[in-house]
PDB file of N, CA and C in Angstrom:
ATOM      1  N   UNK A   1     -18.587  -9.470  17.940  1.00  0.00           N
ATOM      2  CA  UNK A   1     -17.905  -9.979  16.779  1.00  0.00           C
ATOM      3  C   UNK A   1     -18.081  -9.059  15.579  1.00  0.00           C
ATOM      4  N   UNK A   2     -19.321  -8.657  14.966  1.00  0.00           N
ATOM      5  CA  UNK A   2     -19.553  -7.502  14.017  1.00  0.00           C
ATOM      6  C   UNK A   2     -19.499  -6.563  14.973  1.00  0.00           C
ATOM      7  N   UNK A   3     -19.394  -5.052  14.148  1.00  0.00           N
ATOM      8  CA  UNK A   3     -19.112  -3.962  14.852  1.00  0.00           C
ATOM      9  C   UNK A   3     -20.018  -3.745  14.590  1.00  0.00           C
ATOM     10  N   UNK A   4     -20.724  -3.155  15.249  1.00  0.00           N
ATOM     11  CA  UNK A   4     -22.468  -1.681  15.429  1.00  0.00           C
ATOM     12  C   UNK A   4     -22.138  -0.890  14.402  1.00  0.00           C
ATOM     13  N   UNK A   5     -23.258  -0.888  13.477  1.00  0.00           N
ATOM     14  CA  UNK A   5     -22.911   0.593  12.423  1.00  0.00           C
ATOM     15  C   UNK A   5     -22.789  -0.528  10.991  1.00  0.00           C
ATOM     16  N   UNK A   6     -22.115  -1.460  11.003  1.00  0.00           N
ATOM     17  CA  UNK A   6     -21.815  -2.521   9.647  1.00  0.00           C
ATOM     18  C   UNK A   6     -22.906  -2.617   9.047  1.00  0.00           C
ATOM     19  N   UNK A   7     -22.757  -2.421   7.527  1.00  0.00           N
ATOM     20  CA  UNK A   7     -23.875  -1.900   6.882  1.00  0.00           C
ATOM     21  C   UNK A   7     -24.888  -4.113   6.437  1.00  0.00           C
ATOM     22  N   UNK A   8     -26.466  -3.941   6.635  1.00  0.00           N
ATOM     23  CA  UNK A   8     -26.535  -5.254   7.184  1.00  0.00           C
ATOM     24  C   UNK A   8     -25.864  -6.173   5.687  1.00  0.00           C
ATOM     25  N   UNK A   9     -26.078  -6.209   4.391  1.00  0.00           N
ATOM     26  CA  UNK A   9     -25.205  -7.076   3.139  1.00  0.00           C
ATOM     27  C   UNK A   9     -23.664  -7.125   4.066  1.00  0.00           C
ATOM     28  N   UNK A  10     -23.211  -6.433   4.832  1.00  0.00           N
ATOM     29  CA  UNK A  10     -21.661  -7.169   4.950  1.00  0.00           C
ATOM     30  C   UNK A  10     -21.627  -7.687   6.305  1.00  0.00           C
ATOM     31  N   UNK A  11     -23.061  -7.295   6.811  1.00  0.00           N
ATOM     32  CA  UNK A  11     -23.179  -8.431   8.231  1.00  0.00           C
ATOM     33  C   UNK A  11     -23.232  -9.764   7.726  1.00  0.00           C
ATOM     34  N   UNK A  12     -24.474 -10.220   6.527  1.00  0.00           N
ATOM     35  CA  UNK A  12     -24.201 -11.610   6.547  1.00  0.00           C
ATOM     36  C   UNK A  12     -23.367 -11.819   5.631  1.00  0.00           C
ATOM     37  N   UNK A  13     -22.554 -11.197   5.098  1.00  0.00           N
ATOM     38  CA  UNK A  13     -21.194 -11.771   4.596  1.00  0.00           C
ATOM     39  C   UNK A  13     -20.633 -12.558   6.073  1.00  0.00           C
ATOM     40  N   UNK A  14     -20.175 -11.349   6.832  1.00  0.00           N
ATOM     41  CA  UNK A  14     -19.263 -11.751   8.076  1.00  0.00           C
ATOM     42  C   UNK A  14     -19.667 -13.057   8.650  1.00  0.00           C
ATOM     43  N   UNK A  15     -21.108 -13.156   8.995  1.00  0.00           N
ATOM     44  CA  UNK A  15     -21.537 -14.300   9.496  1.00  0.00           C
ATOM     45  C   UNK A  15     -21.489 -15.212   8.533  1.00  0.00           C
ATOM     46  N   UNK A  16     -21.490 -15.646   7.373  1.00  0.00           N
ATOM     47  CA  UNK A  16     -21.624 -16.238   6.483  1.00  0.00           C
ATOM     48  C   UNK A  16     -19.910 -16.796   6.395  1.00  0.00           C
ATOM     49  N   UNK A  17     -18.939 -15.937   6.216  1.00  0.00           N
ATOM     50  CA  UNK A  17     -17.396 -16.273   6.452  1.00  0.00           C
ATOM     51  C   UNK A  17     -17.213 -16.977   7.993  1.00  0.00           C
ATOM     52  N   UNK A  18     -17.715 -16.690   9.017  1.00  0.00           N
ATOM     53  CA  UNK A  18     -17.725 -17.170  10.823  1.00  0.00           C
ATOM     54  C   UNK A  18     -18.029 -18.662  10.964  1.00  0.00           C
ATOM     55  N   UNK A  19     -19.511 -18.763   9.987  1.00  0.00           N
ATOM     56  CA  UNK A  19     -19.718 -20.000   9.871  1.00  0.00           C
ATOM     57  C   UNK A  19     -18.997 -21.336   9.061  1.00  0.00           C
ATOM     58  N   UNK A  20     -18.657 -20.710   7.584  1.00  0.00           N
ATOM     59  CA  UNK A  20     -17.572 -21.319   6.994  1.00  0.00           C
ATOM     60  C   UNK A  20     -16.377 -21.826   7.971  1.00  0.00           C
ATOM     61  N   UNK A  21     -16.197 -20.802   8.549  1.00  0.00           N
ATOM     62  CA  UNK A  21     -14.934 -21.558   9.213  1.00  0.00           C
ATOM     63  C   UNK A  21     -14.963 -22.014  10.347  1.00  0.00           C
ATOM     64  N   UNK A  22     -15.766 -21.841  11.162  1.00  0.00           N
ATOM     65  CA  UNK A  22     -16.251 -23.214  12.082  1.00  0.00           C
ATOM     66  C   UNK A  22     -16.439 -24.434  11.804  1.00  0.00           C
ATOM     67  N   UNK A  23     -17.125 -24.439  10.171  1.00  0.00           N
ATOM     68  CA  UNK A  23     -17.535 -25.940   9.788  1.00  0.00           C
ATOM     69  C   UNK A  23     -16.034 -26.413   9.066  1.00  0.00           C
ATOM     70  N   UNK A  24     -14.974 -25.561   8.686  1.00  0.00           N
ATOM     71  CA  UNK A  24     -13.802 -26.108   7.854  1.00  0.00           C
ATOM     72  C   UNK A  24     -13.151 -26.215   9.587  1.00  0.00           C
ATOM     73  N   UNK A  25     -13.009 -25.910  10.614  1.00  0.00           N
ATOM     74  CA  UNK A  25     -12.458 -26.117  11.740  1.00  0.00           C
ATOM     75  C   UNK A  25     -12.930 -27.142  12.310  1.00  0.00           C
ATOM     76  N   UNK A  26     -14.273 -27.463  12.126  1.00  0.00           N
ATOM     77  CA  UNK A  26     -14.552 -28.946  12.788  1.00  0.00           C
ATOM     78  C   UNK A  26     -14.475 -30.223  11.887  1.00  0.00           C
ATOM     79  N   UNK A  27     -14.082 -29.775  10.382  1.00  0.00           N
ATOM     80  CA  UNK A  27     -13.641 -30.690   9.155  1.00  0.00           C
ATOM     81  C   UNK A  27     -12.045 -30.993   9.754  1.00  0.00           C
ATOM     82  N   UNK A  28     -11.201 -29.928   9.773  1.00  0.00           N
ATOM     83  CA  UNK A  28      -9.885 -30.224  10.037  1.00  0.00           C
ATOM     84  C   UNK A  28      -9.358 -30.838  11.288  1.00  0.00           C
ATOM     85  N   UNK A  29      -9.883 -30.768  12.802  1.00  0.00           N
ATOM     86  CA  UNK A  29     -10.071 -31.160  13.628  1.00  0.00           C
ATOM     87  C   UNK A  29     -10.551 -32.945  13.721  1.00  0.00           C
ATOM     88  N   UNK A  30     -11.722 -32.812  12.915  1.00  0.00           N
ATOM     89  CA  UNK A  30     -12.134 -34.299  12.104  1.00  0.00           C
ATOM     90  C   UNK A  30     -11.411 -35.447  11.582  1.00  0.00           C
ATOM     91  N   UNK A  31     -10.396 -35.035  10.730  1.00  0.00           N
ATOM     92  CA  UNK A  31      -9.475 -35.490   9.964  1.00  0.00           C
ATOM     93  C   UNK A  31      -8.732 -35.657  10.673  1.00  0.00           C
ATOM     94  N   UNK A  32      -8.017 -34.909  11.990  1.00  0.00           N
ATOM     95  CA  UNK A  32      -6.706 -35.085  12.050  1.00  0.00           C
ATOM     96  C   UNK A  32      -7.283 -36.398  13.587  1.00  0.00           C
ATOM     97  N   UNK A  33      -8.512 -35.945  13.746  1.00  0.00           N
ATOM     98  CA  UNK A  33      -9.077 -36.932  15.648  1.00  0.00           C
ATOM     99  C   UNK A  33      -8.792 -38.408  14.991  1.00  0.00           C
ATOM    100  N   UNK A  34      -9.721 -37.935  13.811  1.00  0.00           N
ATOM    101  CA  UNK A  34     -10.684 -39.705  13.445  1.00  0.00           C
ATOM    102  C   UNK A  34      -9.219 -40.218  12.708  1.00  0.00           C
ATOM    103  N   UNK A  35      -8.627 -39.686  11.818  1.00  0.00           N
ATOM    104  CA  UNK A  35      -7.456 -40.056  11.333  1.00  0.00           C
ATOM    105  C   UNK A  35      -8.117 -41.673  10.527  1.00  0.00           C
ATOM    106  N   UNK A  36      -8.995 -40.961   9.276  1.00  0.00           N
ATOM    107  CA  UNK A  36      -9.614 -42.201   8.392  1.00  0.00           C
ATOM    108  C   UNK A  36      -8.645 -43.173   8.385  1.00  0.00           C
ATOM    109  N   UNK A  37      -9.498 -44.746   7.869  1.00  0.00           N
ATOM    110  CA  UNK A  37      -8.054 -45.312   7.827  1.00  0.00           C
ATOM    111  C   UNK A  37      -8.425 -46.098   6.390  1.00  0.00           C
ATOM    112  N   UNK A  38      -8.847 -45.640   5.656  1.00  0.00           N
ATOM    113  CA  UNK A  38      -8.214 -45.702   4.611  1.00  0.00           C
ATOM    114  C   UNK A  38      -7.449 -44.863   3.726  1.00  0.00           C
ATOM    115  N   UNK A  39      -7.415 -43.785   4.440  1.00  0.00           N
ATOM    116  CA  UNK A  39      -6.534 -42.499   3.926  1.00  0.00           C
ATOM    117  C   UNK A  39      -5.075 -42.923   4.502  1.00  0.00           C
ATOM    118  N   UNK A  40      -3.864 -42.501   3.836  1.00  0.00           N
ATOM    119  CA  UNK A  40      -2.842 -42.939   4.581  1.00  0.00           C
ATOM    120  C   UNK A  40      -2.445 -41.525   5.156  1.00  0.00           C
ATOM    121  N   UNK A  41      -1.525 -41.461   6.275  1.00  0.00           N
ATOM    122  CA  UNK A  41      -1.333 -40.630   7.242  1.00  0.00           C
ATOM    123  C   UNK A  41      -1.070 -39.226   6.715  1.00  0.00           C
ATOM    124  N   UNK A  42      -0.099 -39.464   5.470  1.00  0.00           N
ATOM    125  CA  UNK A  42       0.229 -37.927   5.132  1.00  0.00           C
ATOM    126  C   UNK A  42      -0.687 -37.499   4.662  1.00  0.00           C
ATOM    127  N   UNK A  43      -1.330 -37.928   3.469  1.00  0.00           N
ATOM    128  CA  UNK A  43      -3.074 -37.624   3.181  1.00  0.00           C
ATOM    129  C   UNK A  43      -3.484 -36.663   3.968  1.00  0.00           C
ATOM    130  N   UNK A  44      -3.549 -37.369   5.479  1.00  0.00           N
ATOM    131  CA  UNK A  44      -5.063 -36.780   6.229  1.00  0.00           C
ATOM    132  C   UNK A  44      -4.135 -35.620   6.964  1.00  0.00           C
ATOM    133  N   UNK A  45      -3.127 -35.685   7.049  1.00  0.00           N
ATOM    134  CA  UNK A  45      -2.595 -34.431   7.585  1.00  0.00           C
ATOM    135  C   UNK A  45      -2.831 -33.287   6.941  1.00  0.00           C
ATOM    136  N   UNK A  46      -2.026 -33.498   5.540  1.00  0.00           N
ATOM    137  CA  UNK A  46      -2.489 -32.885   4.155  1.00  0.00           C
ATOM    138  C   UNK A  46      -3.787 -32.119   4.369  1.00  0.00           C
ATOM    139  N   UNK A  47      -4.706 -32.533   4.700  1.00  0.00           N
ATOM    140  CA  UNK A  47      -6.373 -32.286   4.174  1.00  0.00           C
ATOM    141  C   UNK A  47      -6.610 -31.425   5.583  1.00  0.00           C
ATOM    142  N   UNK A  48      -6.126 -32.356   6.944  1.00  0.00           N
ATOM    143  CA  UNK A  48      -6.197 -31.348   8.141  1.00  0.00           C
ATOM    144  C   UNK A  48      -5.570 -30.036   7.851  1.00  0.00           C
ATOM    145  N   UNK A  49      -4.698 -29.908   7.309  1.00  0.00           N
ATOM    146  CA  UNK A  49      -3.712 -27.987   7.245  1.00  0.00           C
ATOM    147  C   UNK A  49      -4.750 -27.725   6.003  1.00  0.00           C
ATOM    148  N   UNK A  50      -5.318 -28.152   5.001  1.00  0.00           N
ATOM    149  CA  UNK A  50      -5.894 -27.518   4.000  1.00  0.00           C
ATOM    150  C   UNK A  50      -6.795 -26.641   4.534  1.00  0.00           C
ATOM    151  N   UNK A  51      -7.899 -27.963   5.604  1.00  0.00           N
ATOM    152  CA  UNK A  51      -9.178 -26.999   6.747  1.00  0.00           C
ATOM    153  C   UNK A  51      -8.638 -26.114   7.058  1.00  0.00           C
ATOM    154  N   UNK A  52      -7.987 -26.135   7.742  1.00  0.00           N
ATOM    155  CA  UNK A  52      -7.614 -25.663   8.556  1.00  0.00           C
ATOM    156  C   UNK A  52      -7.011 -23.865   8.755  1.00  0.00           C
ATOM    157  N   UNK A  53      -6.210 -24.110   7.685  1.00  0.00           N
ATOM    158  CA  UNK A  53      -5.725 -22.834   6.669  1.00  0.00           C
ATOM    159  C   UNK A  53      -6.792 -22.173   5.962  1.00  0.00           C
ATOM    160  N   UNK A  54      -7.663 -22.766   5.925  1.00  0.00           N
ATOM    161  CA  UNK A  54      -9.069 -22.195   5.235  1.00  0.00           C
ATOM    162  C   UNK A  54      -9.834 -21.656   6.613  1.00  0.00           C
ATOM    163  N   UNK A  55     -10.123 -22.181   6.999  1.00  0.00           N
ATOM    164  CA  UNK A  55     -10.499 -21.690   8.627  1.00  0.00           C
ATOM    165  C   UNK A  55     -10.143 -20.426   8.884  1.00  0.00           C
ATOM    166  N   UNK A  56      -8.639 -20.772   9.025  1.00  0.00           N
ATOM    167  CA  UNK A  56      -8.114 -19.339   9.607  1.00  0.00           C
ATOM    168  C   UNK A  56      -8.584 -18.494   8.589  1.00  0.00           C
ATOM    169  N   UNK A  57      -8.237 -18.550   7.066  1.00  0.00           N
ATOM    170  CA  UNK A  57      -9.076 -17.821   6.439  1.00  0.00           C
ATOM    171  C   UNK A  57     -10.382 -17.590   6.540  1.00  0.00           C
ATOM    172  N   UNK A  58     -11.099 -18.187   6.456  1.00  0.00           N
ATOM    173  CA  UNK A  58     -12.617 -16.993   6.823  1.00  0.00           C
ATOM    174  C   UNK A  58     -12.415 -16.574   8.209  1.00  0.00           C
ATOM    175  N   UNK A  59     -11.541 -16.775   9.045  1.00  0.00           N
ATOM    176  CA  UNK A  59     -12.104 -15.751  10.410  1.00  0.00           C
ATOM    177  C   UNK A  59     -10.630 -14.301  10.258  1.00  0.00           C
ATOM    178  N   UNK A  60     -10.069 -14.524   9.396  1.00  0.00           N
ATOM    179  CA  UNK A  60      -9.336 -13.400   8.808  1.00  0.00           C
ATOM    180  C   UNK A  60     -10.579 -12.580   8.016  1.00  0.00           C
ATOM    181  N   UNK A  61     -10.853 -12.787   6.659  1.00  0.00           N
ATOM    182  CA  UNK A  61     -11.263 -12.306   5.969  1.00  0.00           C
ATOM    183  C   UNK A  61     -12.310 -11.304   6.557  1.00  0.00           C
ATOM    184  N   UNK A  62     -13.265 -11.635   7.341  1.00  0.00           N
ATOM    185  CA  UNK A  62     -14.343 -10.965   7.468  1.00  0.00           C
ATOM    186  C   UNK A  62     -13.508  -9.413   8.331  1.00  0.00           C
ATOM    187  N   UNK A  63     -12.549  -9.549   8.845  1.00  0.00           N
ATOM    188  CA  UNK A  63     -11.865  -8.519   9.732  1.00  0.00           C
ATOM    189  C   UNK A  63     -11.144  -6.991   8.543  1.00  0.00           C
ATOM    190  N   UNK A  64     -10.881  -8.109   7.294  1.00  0.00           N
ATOM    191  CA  UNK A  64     -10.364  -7.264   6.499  1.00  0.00           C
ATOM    192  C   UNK A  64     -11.246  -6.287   5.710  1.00  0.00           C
ATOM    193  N   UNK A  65     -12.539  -6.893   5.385  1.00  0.00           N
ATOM    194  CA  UNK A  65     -13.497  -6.408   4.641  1.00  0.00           C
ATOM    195  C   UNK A  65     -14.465  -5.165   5.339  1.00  0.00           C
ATOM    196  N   UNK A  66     -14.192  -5.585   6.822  1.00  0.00           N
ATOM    197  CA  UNK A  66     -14.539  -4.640   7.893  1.00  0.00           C
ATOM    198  C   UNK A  66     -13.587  -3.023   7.489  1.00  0.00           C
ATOM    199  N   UNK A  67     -12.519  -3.392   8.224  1.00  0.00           N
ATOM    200  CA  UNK A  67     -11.468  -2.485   7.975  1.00  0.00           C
ATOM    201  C   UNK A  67     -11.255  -1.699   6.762  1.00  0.00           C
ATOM    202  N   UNK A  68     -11.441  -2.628   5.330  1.00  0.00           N
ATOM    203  CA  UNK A  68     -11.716  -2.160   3.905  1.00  0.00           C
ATOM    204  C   UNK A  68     -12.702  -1.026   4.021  1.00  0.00           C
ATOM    205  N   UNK A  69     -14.184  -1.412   4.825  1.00  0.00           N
ATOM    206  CA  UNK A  69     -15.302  -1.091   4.924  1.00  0.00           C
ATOM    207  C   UNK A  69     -15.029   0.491   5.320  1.00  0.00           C
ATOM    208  N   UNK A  70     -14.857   0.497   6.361  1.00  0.00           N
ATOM    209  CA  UNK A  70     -14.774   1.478   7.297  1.00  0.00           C
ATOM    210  C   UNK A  70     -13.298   2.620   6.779  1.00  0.00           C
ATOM    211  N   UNK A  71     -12.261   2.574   5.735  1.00  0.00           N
ATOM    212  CA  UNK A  71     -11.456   2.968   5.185  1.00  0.00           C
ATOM    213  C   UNK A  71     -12.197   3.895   4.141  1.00  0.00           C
ATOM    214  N   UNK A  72     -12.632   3.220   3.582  1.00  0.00           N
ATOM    215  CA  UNK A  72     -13.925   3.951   2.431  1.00  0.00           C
ATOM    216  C   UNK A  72     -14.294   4.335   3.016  1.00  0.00           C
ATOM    217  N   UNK A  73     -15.271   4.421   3.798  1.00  0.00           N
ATOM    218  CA  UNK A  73     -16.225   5.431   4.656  1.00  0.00           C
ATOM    219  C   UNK A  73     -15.613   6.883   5.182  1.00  0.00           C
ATOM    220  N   UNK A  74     -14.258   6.322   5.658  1.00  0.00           N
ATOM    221  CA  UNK A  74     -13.629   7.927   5.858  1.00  0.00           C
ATOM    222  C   UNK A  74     -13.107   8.719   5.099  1.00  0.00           C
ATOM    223  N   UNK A  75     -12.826   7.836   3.827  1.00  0.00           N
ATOM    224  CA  UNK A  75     -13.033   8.819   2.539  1.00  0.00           C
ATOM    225  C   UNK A  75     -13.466   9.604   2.286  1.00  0.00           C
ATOM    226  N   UNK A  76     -15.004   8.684   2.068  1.00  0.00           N
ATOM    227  CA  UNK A  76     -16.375   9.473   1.207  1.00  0.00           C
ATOM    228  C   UNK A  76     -16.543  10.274   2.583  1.00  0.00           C
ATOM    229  N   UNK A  77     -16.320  10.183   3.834  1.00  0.00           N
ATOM    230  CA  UNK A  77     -16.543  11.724   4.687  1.00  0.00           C
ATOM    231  C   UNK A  77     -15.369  12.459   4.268  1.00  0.00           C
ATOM    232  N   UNK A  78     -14.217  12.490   4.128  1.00  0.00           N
ATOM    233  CA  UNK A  78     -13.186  13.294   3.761  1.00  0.00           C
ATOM    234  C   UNK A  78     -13.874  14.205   2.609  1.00  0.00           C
ATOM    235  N   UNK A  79     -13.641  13.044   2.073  1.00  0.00           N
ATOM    236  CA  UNK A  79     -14.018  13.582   0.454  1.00  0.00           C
ATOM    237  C   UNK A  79     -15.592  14.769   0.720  1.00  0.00           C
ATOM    238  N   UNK A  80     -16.482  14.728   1.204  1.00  0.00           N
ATOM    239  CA  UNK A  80     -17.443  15.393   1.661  1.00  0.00           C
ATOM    240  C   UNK A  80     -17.437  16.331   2.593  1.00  0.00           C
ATOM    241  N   UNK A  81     -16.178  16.770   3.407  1.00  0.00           N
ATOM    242  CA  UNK A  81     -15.870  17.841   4.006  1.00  0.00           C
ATOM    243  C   UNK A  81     -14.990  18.650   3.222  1.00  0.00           C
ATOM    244  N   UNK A  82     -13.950  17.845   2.303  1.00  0.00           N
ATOM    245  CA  UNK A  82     -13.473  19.091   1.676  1.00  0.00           C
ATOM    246  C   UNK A  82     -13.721  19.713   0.507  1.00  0.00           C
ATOM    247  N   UNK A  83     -15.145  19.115  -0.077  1.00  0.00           N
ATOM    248  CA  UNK A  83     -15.825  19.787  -0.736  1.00  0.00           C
ATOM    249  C   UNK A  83     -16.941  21.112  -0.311  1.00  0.00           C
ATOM    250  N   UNK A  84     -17.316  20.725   0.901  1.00  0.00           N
ATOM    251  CA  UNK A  84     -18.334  21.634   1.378  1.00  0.00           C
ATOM    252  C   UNK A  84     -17.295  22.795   1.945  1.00  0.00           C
ATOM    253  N   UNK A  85     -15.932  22.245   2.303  1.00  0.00           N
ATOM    254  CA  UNK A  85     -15.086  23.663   2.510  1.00  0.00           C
ATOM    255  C   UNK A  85     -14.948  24.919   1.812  1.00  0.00           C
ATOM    256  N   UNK A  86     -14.538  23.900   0.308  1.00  0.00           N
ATOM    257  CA  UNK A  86     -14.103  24.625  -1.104  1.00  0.00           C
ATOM    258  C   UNK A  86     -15.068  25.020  -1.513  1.00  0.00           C
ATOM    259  N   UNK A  87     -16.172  25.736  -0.758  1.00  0.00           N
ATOM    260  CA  UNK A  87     -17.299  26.213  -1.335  1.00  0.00           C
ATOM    261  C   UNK A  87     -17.813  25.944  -2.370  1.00  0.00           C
ATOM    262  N   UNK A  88     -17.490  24.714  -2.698  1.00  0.00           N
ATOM    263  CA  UNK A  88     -18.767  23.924  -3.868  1.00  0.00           C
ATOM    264  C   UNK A  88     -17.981  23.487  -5.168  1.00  0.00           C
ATOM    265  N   UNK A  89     -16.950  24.436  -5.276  1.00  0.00           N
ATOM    266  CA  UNK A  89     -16.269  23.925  -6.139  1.00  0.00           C
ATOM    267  C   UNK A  89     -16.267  24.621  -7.901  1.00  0.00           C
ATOM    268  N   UNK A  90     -17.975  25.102  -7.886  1.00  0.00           N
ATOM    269  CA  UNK A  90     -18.479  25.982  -8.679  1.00  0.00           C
ATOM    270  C   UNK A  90     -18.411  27.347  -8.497  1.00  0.00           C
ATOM    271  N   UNK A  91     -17.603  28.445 -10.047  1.00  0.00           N
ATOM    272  CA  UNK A  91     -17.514  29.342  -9.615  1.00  0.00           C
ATOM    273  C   UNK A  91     -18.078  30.180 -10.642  1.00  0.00           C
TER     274      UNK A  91
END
């Protein structure tokens, strides 16, 4: 699920977003099984797509911040090879 190499502050982000949305997936799941009954129907549907959509969000998010992650990184190596090319830069 994390990739090898993820620096560890954005490991427990990731896990920290994984868990969020397990617990908003077993909230939305919740809502829509138990179907409260003093909530009226559109309500709890309502509240099921809210989880739910949130859910999918944190198991999105952590993929993006990865990808963000690792975008920068080939930068700052870019950026660090074509300086050591340009012979320093100082002349």
């Amino acid at each position: 699920m994390i990739a090898p190499g993820t620096p560890a502050h954005l490991q427990k982000r990731i896990a920290l977003f994984y868990l969020l949305g397990i617990l908003n997936a077993f909230l939305g799941l919740y809502v829509l099984i138990e179907e409260v009954p003093s909530v009226p129907r559109t309500k709890a549907l309502w509240l099921a797509a809210f989880f739910l959509v949130f859910a999918a969000v944190n198991f999105w998010f952590p993929r993006a911040m990865v990808r963000k992650w690792r975008g920068e990184q080939e930068q700052l190596r870019a950026g660090k090879g074509a300086a050591s090319e340009g012979g320093g830069g100082k002349k």
